[in-house]
N, C-alpha and C. Protein backbone atom coordinates (compact mmCIF):
# COMPACT_ATOMS: atom_id res chain seq x y z
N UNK A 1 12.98 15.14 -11.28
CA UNK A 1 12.31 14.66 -12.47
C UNK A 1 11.02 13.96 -12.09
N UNK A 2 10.35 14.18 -12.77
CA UNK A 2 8.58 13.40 -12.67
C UNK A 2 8.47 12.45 -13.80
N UNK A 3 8.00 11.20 -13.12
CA UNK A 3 7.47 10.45 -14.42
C UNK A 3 6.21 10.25 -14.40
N UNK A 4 5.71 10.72 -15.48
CA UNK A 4 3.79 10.88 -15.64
C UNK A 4 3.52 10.09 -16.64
N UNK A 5 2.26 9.56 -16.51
CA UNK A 5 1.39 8.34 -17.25
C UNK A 5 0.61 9.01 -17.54
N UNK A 6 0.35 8.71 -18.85
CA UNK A 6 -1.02 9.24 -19.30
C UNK A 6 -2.48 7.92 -19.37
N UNK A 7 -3.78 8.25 -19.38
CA UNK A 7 -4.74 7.01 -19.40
C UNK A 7 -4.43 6.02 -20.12
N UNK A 8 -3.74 6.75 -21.57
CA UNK A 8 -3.26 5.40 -22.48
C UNK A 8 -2.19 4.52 -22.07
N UNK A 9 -1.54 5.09 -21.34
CA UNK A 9 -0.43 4.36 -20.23
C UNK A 9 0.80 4.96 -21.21
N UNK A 10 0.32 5.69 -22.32
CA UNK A 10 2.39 6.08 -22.18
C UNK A 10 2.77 6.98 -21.48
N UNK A 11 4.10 7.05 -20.97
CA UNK A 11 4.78 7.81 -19.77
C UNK A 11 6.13 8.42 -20.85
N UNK A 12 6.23 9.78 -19.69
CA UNK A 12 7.66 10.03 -19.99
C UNK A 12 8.16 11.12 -18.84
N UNK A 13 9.29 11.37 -18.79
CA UNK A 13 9.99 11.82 -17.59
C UNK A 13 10.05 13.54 -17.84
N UNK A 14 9.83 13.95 -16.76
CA UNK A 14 9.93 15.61 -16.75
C UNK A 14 9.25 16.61 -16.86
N UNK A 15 9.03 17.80 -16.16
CA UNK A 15 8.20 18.34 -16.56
C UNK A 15 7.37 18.72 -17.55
N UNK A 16 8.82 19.22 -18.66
CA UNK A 16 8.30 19.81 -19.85
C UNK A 16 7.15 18.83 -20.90
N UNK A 17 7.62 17.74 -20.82
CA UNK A 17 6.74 16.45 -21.16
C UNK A 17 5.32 16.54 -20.98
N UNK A 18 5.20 16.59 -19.32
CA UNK A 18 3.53 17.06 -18.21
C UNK A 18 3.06 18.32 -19.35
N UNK A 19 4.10 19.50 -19.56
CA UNK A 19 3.21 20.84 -20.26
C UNK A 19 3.01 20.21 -21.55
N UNK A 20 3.81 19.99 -22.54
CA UNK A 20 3.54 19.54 -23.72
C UNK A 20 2.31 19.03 -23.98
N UNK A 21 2.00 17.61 -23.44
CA UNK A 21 0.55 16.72 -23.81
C UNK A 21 -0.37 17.34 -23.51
N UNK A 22 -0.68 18.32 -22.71
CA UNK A 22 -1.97 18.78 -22.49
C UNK A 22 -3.09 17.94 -22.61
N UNK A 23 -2.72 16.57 -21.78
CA UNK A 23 -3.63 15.34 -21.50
C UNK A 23 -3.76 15.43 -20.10
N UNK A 24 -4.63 14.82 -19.28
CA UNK A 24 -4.82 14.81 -18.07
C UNK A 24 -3.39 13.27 -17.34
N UNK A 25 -2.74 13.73 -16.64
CA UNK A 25 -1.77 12.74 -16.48
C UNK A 25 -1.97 12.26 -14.71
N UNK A 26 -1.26 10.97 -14.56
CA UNK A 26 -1.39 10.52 -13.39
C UNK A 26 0.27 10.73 -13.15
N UNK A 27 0.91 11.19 -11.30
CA UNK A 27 2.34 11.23 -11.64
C UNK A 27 2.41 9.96 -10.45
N UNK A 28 2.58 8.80 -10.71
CA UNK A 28 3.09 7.24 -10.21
C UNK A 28 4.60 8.20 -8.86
N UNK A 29 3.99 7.65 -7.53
CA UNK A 29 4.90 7.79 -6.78
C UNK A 29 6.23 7.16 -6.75
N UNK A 30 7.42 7.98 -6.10
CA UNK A 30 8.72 7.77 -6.43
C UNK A 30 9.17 6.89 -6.06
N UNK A 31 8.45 6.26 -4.81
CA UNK A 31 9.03 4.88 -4.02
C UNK A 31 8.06 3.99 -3.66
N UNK A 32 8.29 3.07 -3.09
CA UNK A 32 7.13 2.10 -2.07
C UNK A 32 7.19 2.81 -0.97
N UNK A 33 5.71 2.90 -0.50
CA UNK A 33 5.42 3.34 0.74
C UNK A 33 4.13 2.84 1.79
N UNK A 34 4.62 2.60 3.01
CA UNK A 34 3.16 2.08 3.75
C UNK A 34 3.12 2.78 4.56
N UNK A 35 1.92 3.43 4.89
CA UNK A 35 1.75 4.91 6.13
C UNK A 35 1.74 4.01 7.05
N UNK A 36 1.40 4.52 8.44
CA UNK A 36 0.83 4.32 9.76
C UNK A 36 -0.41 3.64 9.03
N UNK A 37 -0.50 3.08 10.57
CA UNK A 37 -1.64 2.30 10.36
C UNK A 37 -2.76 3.71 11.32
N UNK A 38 -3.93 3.64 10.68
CA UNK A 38 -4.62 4.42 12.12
C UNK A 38 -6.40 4.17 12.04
N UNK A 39 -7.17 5.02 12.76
CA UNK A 39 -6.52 5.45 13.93
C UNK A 39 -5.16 4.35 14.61
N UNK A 40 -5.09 4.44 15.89
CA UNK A 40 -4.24 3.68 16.38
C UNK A 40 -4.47 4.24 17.95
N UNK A 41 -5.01 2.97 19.11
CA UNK A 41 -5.16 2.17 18.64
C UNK A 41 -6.58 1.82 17.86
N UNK A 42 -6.77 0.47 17.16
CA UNK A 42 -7.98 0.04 15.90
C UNK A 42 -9.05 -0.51 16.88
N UNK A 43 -9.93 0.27 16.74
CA UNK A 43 -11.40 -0.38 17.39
C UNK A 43 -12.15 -1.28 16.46
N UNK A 44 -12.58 -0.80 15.45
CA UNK A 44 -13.40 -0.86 14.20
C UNK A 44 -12.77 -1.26 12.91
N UNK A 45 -12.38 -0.08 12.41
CA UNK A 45 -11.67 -0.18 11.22
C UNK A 45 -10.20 0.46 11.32
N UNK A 46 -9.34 -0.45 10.24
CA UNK A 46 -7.68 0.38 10.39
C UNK A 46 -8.03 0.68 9.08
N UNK A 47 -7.21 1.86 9.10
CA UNK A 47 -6.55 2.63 7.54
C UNK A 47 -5.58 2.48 7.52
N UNK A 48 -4.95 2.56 6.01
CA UNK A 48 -3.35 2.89 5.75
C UNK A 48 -3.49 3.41 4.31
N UNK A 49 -2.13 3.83 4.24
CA UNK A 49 -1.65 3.88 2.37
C UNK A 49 -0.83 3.44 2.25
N UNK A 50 -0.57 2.89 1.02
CA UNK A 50 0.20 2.41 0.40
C UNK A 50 0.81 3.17 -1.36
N UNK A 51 1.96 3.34 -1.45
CA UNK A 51 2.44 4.23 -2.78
C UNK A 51 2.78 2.90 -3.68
N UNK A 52 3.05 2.80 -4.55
CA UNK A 52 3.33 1.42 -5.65
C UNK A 52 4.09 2.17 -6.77
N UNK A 53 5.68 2.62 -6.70
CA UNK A 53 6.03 3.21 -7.80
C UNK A 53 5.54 2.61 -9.27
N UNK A 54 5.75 1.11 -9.20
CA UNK A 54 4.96 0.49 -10.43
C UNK A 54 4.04 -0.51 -10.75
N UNK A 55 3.78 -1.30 -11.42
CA UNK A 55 2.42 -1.91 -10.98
C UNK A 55 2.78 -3.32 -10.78
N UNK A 56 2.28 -3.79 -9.95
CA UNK A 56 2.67 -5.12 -9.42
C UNK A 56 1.80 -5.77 -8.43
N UNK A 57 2.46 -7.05 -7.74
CA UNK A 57 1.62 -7.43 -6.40
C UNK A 57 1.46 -7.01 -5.40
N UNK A 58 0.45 -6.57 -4.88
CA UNK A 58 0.61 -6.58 -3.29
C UNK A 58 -0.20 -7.37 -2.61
N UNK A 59 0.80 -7.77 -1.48
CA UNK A 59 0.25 -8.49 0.00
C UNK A 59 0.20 -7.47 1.20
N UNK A 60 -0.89 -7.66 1.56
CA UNK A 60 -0.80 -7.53 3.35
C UNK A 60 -1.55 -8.33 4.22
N UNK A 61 -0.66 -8.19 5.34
CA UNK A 61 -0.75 -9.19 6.04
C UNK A 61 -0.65 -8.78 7.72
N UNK A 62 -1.73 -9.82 8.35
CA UNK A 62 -1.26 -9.10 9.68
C UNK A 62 -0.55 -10.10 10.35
N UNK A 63 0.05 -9.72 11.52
CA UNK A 63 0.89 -10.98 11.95
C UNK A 63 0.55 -10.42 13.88
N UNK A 64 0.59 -11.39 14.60
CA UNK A 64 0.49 -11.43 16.02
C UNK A 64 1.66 -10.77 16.51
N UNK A 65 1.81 -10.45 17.87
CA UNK A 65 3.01 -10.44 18.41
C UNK A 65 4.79 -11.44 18.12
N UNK A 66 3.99 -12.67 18.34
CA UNK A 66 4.72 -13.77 17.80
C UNK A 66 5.54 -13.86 16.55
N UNK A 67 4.86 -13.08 15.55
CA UNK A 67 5.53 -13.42 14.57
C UNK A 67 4.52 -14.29 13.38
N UNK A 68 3.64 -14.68 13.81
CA UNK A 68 2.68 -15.80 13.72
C UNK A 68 1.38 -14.88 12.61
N UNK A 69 1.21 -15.63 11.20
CA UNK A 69 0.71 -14.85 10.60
C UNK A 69 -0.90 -14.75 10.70
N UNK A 70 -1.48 -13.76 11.50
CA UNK A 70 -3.24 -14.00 11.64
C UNK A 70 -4.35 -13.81 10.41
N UNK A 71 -4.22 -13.23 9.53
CA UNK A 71 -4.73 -12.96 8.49
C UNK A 71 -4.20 -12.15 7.56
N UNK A 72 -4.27 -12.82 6.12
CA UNK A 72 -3.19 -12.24 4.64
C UNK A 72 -4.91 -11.07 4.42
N UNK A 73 -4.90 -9.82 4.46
CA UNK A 73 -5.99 -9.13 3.89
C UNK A 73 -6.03 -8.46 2.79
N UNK A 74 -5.00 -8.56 2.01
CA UNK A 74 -4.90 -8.32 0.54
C UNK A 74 -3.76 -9.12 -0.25
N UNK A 75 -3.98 -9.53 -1.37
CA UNK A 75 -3.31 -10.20 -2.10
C UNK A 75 -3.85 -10.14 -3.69
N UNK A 76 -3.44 -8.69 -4.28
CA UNK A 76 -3.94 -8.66 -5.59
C UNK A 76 -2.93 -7.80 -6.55
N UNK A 77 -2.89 -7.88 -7.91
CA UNK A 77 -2.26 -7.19 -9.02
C UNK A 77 -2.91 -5.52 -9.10
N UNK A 78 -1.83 -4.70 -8.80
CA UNK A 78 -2.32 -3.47 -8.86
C UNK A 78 -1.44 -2.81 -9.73
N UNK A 79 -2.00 -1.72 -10.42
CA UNK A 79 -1.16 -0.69 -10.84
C UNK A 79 -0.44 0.36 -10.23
N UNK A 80 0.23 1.13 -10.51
CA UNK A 80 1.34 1.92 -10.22
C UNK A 80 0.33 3.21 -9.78
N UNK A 81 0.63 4.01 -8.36
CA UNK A 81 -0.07 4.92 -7.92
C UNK A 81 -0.49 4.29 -6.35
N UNK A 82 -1.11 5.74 -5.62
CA UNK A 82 -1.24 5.75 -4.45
C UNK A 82 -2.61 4.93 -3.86
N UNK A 83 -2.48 4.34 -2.77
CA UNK A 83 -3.92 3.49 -2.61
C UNK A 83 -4.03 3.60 -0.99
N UNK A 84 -5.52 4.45 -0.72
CA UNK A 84 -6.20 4.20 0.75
C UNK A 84 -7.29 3.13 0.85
N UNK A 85 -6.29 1.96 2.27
CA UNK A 85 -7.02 0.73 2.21
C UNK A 85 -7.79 0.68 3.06
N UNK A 86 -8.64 0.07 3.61
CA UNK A 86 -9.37 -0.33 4.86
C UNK A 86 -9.29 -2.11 5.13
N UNK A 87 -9.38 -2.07 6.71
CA UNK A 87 -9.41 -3.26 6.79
C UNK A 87 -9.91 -3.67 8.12
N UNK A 88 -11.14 -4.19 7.95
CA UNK A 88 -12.14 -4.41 9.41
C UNK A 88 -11.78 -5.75 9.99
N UNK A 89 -11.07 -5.88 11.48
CA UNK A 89 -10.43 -6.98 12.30
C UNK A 89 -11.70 -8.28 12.39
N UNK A 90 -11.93 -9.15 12.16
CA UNK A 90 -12.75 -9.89 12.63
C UNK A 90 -12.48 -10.09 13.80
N UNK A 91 -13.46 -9.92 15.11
CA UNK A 91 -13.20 -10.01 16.71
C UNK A 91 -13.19 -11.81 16.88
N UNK A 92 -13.31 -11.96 16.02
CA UNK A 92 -13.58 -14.16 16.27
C UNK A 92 -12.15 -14.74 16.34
N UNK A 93 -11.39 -13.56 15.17
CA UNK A 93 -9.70 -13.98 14.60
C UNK A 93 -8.97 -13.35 15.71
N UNK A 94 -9.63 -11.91 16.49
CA UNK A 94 -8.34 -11.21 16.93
C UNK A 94 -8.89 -11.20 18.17
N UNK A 95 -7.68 -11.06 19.37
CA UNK A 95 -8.04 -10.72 20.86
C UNK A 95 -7.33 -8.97 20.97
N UNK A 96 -7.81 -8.64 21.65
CA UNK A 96 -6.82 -7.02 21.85
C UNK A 96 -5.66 -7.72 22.22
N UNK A 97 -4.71 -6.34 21.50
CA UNK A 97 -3.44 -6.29 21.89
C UNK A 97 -2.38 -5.86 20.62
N UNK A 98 -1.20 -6.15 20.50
CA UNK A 98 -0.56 -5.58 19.27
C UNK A 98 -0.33 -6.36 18.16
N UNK A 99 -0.35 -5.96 17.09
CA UNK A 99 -0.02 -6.36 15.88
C UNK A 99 0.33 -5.93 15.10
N UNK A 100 1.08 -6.59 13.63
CA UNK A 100 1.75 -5.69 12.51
C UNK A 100 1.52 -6.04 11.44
N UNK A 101 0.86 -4.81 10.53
CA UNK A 101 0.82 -4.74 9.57
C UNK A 101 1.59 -4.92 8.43
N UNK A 102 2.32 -5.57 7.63
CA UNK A 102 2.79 -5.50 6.51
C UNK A 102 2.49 -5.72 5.32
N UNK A 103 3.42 -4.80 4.66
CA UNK A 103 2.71 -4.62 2.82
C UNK A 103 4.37 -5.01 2.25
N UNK A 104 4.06 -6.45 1.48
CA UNK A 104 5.02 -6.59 0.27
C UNK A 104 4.26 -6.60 -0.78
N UNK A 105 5.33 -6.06 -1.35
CA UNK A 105 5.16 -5.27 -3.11
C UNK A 105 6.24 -6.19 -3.88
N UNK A 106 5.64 -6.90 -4.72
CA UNK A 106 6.38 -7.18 -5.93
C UNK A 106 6.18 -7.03 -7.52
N UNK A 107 7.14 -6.25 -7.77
CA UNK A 107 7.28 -5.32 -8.54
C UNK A 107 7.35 -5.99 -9.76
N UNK A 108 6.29 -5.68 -10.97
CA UNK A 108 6.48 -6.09 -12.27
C UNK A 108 7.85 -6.35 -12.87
N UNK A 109 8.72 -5.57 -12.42
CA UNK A 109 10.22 -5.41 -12.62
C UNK A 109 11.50 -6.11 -12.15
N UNK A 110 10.56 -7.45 -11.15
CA UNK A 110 10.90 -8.13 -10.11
C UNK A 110 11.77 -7.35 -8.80
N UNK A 111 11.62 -6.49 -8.67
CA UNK A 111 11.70 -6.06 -7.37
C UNK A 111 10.85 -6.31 -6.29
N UNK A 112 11.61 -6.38 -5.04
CA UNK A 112 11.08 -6.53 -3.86
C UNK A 112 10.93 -5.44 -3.06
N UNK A 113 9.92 -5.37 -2.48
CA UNK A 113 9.89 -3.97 -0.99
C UNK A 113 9.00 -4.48 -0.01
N UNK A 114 9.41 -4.53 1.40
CA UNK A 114 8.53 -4.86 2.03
C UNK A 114 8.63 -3.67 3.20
N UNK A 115 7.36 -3.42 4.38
CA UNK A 115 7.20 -2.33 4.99
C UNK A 115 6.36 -2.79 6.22
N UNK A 116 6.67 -2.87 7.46
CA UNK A 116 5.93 -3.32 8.58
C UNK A 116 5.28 -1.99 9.24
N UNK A 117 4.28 -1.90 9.91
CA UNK A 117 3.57 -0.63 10.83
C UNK A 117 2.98 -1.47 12.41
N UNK A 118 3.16 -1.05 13.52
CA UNK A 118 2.75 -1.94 14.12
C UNK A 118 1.31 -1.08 14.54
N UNK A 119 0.52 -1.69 15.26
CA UNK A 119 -0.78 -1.03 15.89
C UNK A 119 -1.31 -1.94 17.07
N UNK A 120 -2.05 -1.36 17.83
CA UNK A 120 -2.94 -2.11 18.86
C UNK A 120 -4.13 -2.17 18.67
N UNK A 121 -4.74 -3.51 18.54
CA UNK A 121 -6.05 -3.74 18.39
C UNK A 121 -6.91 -3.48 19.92
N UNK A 122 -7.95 -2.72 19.81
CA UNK A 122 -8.19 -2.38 21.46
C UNK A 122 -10.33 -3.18 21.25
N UNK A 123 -10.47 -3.69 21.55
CA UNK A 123 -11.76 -4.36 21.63
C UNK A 123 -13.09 -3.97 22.83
């Protein structure tokens, strides 16, 4: 089953629904998801994606080896759908070596999901 949004934001489940409106529809991914981080390892810039079955908060955040949190690089209200992020290391904050990415999602619906990626920062 598919659940598709239309611009006006009403949704409904299933294909036959998608043929019917003959509106241009968005189809909101099925789960939370955080890709790889890459390249890998990050010279410059890291990429990732992130899926948001619905619309809510997200954080990310990087954290040291330690555990130890080095910089929160997103923290905003998003809608439901797929998102390619970027995120350029400040060399002042980071030394080479490894770190992890994580994305929590909290979900309009109060759900929780959280998703770690690790990577090496190489300088």
């Amino acid at each position: 089953r598919l659940r598709v949004t239309d611009e006006s934001g009403h949704s409904a489940e299933s294909r036959d629904a998608l043929l019917r409106t003959g509106a241009i529809l968005t189809v909101a991914p099925a789960s939370f998801r955080l890709s790889r981080v890459y390249p890998n390892p990050v010279r410059e810039v890291a990429r990732f994606e992130v899926d948001l079955p619905e619309n809510g908060k997200l954080e990310v955040t990087v954290y040291n080896l330690g555990g130890q949190e080095v910089e929160k690089i997103y923290a905003t209200n998003l809608s439901a759908g797929s998102y390619a992020l970027r995120w350029q290391p400040r060399p002042r904050l980071l030394r080479a070596g490894i770190y992890f990415l994580r994305a929590r999602w909290l979900a309009a619906s109060n759900m929780i999901a959280t998703a770690t990626q690790r990577f090496f920062l190489q300088r």
